[in-house]
PDB file of N, CA and C in Angstrom:
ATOM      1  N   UNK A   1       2.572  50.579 -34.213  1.00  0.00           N
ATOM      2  CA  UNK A   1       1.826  51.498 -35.054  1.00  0.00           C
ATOM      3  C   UNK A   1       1.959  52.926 -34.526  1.00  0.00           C
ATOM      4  N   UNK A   2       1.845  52.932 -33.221  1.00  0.00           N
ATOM      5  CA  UNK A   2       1.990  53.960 -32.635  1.00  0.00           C
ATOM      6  C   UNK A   2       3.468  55.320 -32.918  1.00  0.00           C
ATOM      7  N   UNK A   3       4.088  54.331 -33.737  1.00  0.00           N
ATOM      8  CA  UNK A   3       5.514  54.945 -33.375  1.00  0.00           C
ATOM      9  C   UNK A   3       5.516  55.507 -35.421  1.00  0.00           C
ATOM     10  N   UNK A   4       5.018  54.747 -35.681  1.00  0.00           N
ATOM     11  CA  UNK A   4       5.055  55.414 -37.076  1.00  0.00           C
ATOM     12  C   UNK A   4       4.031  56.650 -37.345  1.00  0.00           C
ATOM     13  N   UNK A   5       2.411  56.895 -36.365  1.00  0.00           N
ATOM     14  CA  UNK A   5       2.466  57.920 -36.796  1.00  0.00           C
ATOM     15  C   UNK A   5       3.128  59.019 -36.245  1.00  0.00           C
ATOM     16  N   UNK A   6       3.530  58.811 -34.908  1.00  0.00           N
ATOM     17  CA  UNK A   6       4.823  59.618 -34.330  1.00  0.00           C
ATOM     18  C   UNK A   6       5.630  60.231 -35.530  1.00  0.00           C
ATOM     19  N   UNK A   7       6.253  59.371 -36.526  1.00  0.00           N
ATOM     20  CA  UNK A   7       7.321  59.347 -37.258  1.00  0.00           C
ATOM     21  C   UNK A   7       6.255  60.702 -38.314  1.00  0.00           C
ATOM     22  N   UNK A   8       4.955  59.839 -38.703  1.00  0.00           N
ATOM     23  CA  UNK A   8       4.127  60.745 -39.239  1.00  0.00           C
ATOM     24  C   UNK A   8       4.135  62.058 -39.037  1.00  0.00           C
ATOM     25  N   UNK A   9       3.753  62.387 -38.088  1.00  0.00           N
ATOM     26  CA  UNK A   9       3.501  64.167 -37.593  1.00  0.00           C
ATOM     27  C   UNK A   9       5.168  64.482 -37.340  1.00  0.00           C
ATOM     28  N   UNK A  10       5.975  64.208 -37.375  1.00  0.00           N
ATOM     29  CA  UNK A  10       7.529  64.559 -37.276  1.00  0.00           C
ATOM     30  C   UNK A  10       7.787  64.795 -38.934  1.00  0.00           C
ATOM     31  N   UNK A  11       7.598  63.602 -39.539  1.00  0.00           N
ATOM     32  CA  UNK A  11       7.783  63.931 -41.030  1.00  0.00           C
ATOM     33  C   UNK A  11       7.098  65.784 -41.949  1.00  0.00           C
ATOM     34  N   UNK A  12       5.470  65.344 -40.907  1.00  0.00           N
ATOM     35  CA  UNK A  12       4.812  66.946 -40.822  1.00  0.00           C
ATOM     36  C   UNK A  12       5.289  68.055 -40.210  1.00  0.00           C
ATOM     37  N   UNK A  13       6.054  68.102 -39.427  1.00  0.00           N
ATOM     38  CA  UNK A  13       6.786  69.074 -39.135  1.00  0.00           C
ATOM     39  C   UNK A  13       8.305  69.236 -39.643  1.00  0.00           C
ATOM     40  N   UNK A  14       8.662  68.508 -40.142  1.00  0.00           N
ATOM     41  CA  UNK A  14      10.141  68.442 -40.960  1.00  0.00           C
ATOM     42  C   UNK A  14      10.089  69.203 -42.696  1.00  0.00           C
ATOM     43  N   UNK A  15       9.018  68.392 -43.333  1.00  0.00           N
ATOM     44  CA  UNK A  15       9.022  69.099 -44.826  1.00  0.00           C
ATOM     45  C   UNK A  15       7.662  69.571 -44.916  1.00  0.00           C
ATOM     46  N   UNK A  16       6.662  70.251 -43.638  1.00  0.00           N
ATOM     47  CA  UNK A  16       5.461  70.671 -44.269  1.00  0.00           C
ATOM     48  C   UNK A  16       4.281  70.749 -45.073  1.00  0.00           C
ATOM     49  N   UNK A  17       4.040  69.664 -45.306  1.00  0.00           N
ATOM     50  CA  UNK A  17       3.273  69.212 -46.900  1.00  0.00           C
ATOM     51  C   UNK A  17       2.057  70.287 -46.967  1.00  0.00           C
ATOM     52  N   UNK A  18       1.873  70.587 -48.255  1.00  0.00           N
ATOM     53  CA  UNK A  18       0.575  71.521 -48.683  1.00  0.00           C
ATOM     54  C   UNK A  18      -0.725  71.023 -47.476  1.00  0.00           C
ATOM     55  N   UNK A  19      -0.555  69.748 -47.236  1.00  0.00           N
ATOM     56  CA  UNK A  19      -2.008  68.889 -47.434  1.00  0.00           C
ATOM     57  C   UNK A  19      -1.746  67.948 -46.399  1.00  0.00           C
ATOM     58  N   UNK A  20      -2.498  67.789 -45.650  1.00  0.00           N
ATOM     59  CA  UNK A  20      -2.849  66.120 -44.814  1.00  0.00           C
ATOM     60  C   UNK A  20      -4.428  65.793 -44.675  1.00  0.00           C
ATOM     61  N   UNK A  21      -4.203  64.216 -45.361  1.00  0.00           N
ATOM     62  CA  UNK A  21      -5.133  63.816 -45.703  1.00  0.00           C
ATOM     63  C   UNK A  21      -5.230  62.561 -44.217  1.00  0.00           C
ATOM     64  N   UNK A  22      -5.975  62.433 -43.486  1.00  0.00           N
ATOM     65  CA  UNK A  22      -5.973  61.575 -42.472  1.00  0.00           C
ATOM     66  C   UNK A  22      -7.228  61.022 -42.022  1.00  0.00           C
ATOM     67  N   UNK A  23      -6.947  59.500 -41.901  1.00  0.00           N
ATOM     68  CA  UNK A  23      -8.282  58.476 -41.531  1.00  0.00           C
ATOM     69  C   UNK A  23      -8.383  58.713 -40.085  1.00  0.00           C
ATOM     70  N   UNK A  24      -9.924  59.205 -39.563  1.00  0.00           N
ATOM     71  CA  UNK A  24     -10.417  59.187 -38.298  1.00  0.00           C
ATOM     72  C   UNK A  24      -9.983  58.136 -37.127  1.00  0.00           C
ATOM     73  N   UNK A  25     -10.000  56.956 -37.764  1.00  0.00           N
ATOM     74  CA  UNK A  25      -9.811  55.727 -36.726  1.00  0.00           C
ATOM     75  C   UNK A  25      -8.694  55.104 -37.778  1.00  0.00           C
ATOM     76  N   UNK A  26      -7.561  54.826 -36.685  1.00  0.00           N
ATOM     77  CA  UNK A  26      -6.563  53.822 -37.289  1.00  0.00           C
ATOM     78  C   UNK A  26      -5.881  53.789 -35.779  1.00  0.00           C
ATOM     79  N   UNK A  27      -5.277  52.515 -36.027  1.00  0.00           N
ATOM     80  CA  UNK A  27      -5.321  51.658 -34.753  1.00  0.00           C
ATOM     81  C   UNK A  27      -3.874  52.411 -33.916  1.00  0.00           C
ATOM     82  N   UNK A  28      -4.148  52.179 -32.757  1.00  0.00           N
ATOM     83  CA  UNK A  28      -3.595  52.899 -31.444  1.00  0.00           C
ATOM     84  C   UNK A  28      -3.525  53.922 -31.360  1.00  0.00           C
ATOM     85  N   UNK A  29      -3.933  55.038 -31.804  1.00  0.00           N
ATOM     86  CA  UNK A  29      -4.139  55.976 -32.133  1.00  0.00           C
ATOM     87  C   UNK A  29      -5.246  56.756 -32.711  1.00  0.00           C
ATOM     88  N   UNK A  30      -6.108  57.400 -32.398  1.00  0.00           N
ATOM     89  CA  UNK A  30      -7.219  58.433 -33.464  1.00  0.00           C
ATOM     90  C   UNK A  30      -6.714  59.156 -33.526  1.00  0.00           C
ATOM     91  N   UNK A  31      -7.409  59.263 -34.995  1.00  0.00           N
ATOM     92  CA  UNK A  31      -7.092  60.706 -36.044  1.00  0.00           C
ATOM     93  C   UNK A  31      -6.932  62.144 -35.545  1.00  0.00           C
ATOM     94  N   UNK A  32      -8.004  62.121 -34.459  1.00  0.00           N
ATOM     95  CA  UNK A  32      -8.309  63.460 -33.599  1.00  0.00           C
ATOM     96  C   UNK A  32      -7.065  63.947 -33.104  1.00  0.00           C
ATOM     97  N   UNK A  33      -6.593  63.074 -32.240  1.00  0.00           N
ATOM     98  CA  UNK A  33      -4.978  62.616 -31.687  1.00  0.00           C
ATOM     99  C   UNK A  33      -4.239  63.456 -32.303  1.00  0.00           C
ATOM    100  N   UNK A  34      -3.932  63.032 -33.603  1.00  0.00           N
ATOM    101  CA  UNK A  34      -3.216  63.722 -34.823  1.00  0.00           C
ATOM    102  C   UNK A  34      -2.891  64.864 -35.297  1.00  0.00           C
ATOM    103  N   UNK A  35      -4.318  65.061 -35.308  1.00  0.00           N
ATOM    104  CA  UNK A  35      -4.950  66.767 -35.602  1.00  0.00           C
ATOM    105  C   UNK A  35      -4.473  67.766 -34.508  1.00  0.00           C
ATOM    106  N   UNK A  36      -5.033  67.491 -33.405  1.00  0.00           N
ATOM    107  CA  UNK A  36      -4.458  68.140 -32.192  1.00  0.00           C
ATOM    108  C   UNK A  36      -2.995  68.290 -31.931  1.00  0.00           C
ATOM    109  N   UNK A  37      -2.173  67.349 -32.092  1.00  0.00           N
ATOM    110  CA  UNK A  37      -0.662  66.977 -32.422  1.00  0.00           C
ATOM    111  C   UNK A  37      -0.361  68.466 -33.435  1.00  0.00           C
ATOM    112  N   UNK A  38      -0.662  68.152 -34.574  1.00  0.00           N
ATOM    113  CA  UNK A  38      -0.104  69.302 -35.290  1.00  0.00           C
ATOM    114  C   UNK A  38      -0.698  70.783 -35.069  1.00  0.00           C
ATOM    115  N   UNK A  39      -1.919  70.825 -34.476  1.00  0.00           N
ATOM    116  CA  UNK A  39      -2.420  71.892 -34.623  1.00  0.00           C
ATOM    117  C   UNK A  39      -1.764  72.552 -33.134  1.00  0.00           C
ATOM    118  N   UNK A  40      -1.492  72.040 -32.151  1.00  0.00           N
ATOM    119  CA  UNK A  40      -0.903  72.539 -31.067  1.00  0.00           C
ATOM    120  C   UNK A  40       1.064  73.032 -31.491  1.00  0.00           C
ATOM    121  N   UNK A  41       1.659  72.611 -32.382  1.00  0.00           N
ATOM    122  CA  UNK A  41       2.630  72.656 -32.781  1.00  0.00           C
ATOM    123  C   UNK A  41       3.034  74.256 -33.895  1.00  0.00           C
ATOM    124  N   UNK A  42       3.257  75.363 -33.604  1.00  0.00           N
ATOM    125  CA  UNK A  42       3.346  76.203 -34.569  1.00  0.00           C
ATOM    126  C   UNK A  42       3.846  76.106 -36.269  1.00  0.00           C
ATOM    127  N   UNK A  43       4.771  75.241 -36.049  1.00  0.00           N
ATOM    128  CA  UNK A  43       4.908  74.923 -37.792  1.00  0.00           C
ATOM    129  C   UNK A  43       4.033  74.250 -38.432  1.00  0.00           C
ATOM    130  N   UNK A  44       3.339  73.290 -37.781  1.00  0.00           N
ATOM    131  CA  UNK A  44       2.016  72.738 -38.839  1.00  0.00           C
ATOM    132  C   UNK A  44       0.757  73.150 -38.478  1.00  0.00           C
ATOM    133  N   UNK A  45       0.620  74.117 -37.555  1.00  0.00           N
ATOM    134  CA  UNK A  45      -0.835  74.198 -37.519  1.00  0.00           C
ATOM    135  C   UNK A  45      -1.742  74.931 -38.792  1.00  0.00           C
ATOM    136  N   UNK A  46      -0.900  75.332 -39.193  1.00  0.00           N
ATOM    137  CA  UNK A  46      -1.799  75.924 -40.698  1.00  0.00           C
ATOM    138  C   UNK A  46      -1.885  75.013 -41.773  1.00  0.00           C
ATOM    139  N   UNK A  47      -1.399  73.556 -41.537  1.00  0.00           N
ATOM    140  CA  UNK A  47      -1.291  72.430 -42.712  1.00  0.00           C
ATOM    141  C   UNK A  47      -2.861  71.956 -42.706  1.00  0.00           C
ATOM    142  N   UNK A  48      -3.637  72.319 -43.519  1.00  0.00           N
ATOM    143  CA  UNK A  48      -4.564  71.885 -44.233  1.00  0.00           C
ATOM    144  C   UNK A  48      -4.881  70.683 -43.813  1.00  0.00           C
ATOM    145  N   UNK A  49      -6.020  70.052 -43.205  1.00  0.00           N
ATOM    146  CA  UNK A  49      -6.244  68.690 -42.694  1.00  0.00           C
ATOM    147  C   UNK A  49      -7.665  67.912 -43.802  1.00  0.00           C
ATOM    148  N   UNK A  50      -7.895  67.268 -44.258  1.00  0.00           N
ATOM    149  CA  UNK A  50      -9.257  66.375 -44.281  1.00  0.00           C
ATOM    150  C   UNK A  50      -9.403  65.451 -44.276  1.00  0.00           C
ATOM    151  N   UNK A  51     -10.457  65.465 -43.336  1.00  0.00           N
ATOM    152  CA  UNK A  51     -10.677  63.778 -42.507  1.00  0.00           C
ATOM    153  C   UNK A  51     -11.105  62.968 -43.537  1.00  0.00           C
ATOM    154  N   UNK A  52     -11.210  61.625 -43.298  1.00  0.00           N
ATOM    155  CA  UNK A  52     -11.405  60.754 -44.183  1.00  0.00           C
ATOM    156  C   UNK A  52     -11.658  59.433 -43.421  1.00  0.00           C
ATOM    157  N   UNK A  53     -13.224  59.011 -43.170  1.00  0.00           N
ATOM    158  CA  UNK A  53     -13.428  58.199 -41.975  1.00  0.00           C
ATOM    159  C   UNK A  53     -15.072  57.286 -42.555  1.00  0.00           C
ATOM    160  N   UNK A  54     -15.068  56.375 -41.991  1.00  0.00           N
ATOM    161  CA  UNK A  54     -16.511  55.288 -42.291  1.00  0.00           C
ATOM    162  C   UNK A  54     -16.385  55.845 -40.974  1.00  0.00           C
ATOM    163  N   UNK A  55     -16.368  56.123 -40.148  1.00  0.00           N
ATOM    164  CA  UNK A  55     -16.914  56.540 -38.581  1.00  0.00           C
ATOM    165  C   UNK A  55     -18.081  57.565 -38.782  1.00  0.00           C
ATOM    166  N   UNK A  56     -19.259  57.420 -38.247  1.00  0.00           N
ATOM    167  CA  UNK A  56     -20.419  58.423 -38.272  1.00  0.00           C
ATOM    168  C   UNK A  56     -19.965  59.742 -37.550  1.00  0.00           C
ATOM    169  N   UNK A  57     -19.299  60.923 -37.403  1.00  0.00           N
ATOM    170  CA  UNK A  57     -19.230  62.033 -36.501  1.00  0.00           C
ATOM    171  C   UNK A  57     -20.218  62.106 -35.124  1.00  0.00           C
ATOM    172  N   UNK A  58     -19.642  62.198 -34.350  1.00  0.00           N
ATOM    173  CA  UNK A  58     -20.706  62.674 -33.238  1.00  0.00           C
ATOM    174  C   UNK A  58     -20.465  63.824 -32.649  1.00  0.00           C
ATOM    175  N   UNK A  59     -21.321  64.294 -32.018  1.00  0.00           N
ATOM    176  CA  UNK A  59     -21.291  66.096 -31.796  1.00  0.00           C
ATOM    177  C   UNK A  59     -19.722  66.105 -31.298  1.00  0.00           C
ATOM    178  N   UNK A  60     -19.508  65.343 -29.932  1.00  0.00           N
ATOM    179  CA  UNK A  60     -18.122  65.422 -29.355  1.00  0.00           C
ATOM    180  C   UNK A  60     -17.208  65.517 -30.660  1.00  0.00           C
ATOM    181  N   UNK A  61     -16.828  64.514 -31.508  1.00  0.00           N
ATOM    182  CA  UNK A  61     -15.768  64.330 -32.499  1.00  0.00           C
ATOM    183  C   UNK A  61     -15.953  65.946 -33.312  1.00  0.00           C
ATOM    184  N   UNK A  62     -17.155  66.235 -33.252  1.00  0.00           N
ATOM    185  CA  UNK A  62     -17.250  67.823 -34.216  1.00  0.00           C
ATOM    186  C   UNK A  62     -16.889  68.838 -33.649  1.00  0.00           C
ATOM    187  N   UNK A  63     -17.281  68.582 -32.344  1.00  0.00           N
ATOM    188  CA  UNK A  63     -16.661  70.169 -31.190  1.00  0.00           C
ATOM    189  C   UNK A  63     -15.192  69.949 -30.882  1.00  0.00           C
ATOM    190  N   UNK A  64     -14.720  68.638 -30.674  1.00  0.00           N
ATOM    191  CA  UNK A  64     -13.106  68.707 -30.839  1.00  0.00           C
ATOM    192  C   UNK A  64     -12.305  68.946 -32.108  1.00  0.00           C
ATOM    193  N   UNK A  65     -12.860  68.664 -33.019  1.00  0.00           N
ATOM    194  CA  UNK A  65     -12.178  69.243 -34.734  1.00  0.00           C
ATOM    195  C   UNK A  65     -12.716  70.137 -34.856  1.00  0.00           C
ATOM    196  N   UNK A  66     -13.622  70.927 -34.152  1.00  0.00           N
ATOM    197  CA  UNK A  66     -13.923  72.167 -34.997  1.00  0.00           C
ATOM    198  C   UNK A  66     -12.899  73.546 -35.135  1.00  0.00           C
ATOM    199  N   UNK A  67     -12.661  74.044 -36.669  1.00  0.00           N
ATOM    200  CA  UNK A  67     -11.828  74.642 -36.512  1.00  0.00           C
ATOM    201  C   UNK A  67     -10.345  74.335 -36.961  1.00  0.00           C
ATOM    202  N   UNK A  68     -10.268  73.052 -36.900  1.00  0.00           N
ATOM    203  CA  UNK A  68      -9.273  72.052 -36.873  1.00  0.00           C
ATOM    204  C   UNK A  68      -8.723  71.152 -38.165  1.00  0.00           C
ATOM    205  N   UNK A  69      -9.955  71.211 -39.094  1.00  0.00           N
ATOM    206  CA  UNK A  69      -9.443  70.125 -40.392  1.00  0.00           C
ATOM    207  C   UNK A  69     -10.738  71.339 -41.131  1.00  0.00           C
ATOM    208  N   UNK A  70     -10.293  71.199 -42.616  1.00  0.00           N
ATOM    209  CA  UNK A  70     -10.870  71.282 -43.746  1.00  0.00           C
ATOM    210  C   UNK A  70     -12.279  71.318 -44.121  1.00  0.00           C
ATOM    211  N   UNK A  71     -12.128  69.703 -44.374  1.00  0.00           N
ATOM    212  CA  UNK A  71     -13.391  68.821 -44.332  1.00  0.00           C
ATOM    213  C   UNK A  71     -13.806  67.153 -44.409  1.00  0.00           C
ATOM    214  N   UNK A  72     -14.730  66.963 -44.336  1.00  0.00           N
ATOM    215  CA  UNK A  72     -14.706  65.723 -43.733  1.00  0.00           C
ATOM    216  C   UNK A  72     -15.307  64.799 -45.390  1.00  0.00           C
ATOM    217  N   UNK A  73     -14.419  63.795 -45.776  1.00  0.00           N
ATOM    218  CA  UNK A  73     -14.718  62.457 -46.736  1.00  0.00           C
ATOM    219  C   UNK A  73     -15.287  61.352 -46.356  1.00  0.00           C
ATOM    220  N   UNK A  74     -16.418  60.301 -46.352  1.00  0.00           N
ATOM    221  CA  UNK A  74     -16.709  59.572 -45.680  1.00  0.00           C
ATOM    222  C   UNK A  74     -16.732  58.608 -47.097  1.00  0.00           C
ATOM    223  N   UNK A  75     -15.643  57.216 -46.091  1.00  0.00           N
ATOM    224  CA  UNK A  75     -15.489  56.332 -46.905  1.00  0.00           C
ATOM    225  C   UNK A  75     -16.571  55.769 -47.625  1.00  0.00           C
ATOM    226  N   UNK A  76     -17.420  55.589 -46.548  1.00  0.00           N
ATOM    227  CA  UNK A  76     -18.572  54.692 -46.946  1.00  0.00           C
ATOM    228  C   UNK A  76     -19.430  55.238 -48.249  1.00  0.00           C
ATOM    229  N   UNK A  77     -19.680  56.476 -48.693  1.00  0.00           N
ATOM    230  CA  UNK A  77     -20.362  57.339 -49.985  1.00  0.00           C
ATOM    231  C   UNK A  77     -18.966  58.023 -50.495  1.00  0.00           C
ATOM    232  N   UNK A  78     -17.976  57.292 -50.837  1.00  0.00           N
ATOM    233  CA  UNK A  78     -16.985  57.720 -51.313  1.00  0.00           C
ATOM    234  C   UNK A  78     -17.020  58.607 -52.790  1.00  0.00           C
ATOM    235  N   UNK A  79     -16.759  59.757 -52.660  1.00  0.00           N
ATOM    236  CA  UNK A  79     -17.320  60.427 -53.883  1.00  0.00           C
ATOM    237  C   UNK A  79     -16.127  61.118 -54.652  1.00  0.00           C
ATOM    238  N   UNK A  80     -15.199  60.783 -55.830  1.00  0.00           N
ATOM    239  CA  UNK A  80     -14.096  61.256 -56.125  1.00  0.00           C
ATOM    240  C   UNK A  80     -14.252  63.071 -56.285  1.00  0.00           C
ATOM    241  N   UNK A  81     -15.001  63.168 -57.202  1.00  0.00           N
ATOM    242  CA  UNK A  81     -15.162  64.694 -57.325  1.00  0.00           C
ATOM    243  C   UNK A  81     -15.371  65.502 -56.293  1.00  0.00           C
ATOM    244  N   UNK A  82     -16.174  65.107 -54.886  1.00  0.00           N
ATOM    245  CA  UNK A  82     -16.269  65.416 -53.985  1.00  0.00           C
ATOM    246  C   UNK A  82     -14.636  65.677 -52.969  1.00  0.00           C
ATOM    247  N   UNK A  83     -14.069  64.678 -52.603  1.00  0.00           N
ATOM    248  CA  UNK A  83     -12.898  64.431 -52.715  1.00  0.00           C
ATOM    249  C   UNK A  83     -11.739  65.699 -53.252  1.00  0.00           C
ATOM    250  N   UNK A  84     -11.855  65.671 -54.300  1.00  0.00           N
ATOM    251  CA  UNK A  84     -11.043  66.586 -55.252  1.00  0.00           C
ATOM    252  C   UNK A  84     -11.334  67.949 -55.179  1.00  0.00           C
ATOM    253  N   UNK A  85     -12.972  68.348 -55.640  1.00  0.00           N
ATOM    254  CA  UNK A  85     -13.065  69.547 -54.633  1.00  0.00           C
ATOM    255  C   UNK A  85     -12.819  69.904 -53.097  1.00  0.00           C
ATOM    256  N   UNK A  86     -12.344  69.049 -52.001  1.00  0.00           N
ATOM    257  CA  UNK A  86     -11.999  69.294 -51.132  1.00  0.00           C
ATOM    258  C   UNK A  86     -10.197  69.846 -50.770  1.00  0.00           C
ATOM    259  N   UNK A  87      -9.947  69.310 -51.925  1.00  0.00           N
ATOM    260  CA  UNK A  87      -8.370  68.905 -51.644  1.00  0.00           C
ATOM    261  C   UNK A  87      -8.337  70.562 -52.787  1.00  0.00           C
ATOM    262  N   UNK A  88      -8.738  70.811 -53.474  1.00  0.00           N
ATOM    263  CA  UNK A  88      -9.107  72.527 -54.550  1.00  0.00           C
ATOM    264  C   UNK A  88      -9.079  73.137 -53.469  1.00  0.00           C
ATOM    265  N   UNK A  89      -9.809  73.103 -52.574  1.00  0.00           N
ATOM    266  CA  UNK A  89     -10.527  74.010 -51.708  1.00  0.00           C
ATOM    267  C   UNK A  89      -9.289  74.211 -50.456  1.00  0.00           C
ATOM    268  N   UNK A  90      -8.254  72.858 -50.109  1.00  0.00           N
ATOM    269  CA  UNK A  90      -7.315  73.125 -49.293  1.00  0.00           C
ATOM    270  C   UNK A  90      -6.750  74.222 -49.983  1.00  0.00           C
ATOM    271  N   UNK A  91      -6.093  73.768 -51.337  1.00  0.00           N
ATOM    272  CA  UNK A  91      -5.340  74.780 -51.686  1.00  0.00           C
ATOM    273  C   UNK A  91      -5.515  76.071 -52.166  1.00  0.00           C
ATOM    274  N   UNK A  92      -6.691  76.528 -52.635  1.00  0.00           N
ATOM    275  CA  UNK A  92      -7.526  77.678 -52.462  1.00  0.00           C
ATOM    276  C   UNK A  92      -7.160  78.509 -51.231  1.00  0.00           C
ATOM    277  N   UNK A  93      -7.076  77.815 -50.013  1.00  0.00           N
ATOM    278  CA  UNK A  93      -6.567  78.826 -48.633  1.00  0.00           C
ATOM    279  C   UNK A  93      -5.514  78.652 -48.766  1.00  0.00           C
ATOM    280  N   UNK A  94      -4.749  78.022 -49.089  1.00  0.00           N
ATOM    281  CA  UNK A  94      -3.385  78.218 -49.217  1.00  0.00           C
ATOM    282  C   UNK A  94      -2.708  78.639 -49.587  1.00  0.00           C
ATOM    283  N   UNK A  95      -3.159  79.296 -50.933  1.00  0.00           N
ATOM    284  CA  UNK A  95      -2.791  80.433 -52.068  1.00  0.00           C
ATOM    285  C   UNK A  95      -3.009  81.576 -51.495  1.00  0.00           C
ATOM    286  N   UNK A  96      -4.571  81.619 -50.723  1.00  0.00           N
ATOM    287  CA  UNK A  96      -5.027  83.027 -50.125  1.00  0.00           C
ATOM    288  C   UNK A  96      -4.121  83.252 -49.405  1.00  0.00           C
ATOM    289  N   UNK A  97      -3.550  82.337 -48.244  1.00  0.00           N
ATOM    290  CA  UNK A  97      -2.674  82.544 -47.371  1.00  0.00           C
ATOM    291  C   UNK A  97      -1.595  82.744 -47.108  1.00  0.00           C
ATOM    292  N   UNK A  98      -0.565  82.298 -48.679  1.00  0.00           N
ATOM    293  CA  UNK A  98       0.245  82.890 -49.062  1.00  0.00           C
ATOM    294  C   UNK A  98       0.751  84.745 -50.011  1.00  0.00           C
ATOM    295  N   UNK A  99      -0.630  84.646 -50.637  1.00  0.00           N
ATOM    296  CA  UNK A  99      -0.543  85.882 -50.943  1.00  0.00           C
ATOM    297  C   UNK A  99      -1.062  86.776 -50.074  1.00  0.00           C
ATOM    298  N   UNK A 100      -1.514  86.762 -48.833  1.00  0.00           N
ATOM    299  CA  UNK A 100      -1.623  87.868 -47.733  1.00  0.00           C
ATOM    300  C   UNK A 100      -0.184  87.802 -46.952  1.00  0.00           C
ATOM    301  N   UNK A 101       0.697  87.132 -47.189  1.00  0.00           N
ATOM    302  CA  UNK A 101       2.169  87.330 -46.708  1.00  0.00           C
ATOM    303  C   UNK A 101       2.060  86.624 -45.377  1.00  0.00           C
TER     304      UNK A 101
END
């Protein structure tokens, strides 16, 4: 598992996607992991992150993403519109961020 999201954040640094959408806990690996991965990397650190986790946040998990992802989806009160305005709202900075050059 480990080696595919490897392949993952390589794929993120190869074609850039608008958007990464990523589950908190998935096995051999956390999400956090991930985040940090691209955000330490200059070509993806401006790629738009939101978490997407049944994991409750705890202060630690908030002071290490802070800054770091979007916003946070929780499986468990899964809310589509909620959802969708989040993923608006990636690309909202992304537009901003392209038209400031």
């Amino acid at each position: 598992m480990r080696l595919l999201l490897q392949e993952g954040i390589e794929l993120a640094q190869r074609y850039l996607p608008d958007l990464v959408v990523l589950d908190l806990l998935m096995p051999d690996i956390g999400g956090i992991e991930v985040v940090e991965a691209l955000k330490r990397n200059q070509t993806t650190a401006l790629i738009p992150v939101i978490m997407v986790t049944a994991k409750q946040f705890s202060s630690e998990d908030r002071e290490q993403l802070n800054g770091h992802i979007l916003g946070v989806v929780d499986k468990a009160d899964f809310d589509q519109g909620r959802f969708l305005n989040e993923v608006r709202r990636a690309f909202g900075k992304l537009a901003a961020r392209e038209a400031r050059g």
